[in-house]
C-alpha atoms as a PDB file:
ATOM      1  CA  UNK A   1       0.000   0.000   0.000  1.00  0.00           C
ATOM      2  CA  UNK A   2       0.848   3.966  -0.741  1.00  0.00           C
ATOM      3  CA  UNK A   3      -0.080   6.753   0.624  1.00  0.00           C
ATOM      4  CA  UNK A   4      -0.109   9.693  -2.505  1.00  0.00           C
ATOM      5  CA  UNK A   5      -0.254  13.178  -0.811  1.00  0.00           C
ATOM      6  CA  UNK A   6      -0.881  15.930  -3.815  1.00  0.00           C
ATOM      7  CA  UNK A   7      -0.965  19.664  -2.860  1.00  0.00           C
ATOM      8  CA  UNK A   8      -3.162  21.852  -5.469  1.00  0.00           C
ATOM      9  CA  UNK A   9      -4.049  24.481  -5.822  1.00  0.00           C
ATOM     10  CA  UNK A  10      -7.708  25.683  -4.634  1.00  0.00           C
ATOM     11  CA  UNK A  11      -9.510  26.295  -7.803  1.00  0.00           C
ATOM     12  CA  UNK A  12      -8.491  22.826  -8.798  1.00  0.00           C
ATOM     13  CA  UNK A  13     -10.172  20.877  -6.321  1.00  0.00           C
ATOM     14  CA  UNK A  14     -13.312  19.917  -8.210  1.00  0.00           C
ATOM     15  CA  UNK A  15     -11.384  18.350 -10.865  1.00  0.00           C
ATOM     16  CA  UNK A  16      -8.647  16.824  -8.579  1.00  0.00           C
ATOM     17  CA  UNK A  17     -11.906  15.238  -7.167  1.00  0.00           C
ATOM     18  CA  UNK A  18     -13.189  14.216 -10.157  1.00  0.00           C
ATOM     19  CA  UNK A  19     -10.250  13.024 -11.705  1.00  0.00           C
ATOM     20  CA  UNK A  20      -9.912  11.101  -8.442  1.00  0.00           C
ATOM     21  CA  UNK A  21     -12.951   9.274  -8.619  1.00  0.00           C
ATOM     22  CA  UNK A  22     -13.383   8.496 -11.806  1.00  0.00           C
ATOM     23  CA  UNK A  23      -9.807   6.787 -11.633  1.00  0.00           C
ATOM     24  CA  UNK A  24     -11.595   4.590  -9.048  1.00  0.00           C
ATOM     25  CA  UNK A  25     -10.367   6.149  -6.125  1.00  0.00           C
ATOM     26  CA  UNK A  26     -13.570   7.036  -4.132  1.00  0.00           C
ATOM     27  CA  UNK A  27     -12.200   7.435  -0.780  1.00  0.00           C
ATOM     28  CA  UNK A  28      -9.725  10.351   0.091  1.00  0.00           C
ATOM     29  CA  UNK A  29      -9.323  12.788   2.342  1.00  0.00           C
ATOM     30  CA  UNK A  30      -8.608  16.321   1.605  1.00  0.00           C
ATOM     31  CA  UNK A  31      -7.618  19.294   3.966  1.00  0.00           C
ATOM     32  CA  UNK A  32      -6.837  23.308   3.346  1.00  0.00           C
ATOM     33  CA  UNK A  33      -2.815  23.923   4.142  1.00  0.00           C
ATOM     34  CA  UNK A  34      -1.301  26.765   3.284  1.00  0.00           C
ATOM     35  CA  UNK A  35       2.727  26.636   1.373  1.00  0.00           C
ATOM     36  CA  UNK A  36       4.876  28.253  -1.515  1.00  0.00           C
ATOM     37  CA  UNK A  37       7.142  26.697  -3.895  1.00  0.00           C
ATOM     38  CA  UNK A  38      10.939  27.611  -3.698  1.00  0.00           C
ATOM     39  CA  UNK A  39      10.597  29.225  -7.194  1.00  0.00           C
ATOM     40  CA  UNK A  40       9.392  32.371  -6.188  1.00  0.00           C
ATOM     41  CA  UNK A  41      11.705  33.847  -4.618  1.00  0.00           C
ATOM     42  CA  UNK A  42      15.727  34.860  -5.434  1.00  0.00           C
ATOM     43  CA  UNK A  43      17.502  32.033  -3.233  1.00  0.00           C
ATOM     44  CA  UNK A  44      20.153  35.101  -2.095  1.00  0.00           C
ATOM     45  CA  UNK A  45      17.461  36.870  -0.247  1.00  0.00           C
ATOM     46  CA  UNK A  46      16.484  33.629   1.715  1.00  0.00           C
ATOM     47  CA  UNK A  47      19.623  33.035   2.751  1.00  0.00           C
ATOM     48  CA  UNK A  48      20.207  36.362   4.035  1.00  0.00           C
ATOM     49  CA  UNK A  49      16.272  35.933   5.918  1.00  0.00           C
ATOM     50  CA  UNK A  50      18.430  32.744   7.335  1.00  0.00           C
ATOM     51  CA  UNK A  51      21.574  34.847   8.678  1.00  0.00           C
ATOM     52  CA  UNK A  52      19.531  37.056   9.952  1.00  0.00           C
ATOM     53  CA  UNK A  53      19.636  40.063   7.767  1.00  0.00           C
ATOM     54  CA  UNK A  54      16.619  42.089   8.424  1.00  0.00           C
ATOM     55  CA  UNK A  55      16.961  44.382   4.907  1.00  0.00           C
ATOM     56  CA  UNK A  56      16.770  40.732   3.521  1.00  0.00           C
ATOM     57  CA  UNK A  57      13.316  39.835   5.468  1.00  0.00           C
ATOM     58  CA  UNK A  58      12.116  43.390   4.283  1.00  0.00           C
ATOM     59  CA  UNK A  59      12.409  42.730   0.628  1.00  0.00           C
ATOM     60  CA  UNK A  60      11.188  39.557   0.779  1.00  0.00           C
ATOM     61  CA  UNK A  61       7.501  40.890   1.605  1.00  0.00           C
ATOM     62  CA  UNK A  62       4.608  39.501  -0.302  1.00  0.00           C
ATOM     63  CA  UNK A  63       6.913  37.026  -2.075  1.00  0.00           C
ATOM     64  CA  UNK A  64       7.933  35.240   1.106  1.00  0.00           C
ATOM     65  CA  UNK A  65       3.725  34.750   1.961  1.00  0.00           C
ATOM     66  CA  UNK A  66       2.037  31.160   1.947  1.00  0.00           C
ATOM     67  CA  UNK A  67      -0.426  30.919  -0.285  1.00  0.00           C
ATOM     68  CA  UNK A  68      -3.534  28.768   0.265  1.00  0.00           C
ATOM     69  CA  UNK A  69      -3.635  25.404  -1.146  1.00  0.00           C
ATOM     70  CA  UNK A  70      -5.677  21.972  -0.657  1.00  0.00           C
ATOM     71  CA  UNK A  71      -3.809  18.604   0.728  1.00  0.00           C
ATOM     72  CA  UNK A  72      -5.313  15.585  -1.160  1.00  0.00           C
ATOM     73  CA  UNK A  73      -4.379  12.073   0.369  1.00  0.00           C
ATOM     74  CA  UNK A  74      -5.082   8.764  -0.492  1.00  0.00           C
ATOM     75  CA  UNK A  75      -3.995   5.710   0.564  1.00  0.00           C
ATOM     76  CA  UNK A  76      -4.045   3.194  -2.670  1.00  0.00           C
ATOM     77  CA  UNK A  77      -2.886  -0.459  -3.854  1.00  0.00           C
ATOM     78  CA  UNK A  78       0.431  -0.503  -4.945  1.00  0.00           C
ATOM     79  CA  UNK A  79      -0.727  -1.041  -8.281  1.00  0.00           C
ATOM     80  CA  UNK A  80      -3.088   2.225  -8.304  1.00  0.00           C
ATOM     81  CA  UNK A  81      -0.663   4.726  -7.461  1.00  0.00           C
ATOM     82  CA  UNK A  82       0.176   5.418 -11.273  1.00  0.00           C
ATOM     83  CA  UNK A  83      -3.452   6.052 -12.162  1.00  0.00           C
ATOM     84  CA  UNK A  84      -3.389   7.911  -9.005  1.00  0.00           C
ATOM     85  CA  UNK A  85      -0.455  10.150  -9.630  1.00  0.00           C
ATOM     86  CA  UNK A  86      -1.675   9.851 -13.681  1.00  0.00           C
ATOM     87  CA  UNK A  87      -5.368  11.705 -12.802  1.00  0.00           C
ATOM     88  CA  UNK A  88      -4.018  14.126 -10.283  1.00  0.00           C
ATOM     89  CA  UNK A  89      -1.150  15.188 -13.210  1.00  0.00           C
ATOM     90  CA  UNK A  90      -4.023  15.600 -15.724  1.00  0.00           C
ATOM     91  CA  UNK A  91      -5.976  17.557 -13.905  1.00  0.00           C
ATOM     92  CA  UNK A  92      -3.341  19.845 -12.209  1.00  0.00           C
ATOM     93  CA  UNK A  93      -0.597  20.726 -15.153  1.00  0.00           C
ATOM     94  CA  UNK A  94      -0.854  24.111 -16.514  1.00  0.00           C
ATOM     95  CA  UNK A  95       3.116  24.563 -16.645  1.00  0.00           C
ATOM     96  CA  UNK A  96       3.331  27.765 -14.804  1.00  0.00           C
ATOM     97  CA  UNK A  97       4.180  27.718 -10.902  1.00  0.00           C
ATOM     98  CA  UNK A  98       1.976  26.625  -8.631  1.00  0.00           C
ATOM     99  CA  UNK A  99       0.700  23.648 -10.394  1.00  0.00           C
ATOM    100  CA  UNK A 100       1.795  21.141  -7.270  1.00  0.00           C
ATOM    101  CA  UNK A 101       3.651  18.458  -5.580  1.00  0.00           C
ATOM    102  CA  UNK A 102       2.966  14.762  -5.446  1.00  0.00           C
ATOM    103  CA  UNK A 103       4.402  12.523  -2.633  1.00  0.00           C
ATOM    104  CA  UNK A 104       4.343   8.634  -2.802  1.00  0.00           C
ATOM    105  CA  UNK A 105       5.302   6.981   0.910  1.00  0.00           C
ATOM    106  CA  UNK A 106       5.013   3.390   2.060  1.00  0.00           C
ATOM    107  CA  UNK A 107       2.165   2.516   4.045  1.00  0.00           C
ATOM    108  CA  UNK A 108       3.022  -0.318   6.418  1.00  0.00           C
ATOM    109  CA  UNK A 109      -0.586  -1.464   7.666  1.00  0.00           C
ATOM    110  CA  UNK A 110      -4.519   0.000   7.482  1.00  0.00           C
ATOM    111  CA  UNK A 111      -6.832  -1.226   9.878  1.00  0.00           C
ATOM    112  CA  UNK A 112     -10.978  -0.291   9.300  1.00  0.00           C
ATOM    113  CA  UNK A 113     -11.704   0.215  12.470  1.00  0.00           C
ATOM    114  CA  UNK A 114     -15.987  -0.553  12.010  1.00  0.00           C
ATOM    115  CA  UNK A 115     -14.647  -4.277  11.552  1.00  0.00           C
ATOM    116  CA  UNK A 116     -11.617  -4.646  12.456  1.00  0.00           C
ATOM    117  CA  UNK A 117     -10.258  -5.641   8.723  1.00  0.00           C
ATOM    118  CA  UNK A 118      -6.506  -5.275   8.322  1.00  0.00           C
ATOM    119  CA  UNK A 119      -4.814  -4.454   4.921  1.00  0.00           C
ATOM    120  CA  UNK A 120      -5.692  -3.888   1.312  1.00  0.00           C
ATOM    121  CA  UNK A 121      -9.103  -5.314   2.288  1.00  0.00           C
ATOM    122  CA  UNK A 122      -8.804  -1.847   4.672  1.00  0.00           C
ATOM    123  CA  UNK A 123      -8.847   0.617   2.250  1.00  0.00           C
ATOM    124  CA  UNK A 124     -11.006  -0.978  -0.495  1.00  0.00           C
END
């Protein structure tokens, strides 16, 4: 088992969801985080935000804000991450910044908690 964890953006949840879904994925959860990417701002001034530089903080300004996003997670069959990943991709791609991040980890064990059921049979 996987767990695929997909930030979006917010306008792009209806079709994450839909994309989701009608890859067979019907169960997911989803959750409002807030991030940025790395590509919006000169790495120079970040490292002088690290050191300590206050002029550096001050320019960063608006650039250096986290912008509000949606988590999507779903824990999927091995062989069901590539649609996964696949319908997420679709959906999401516009080729400017912003578009994402998709993050595969191992899931060691699901239990359904209603019946006890440990497994794959968990998640289905």
């Amino acid at each position: 088992m996987k767990e695929v964890i997909a930030v979006v953006r917010i306008n792009m949840m209806n079709q994450t969801k839909k994309a989701l879904t009608d890859a067979g994925i019907a169960a997911f959860f989803a959750h409002e985080c807030q991030g940025r990417g790395k590509g919006f701002i000169n790495p120079k001034i970040l490292e002088g935000v690290d050191k300590g530089y206050e002029e550096a903080a001050s320019v960063l300004g608006e650039k250096g804000k986290l912008y509000p996003k949606r988590m999507v997670t779903a824990v999927v069959e091995d062989e069901k991450v590539s649609d996964v990943v696949s319908a997420i991709i679709a959906v999401n791609k516009t080729g400017k910044p912003g578009d994402g991040k998709i993050f595969i980890l191992p899931v060691a064990d699901a239990i359904r908690v209603r019946t006890g059921e440990k497994g794959e049979i968990a998640i289905g």
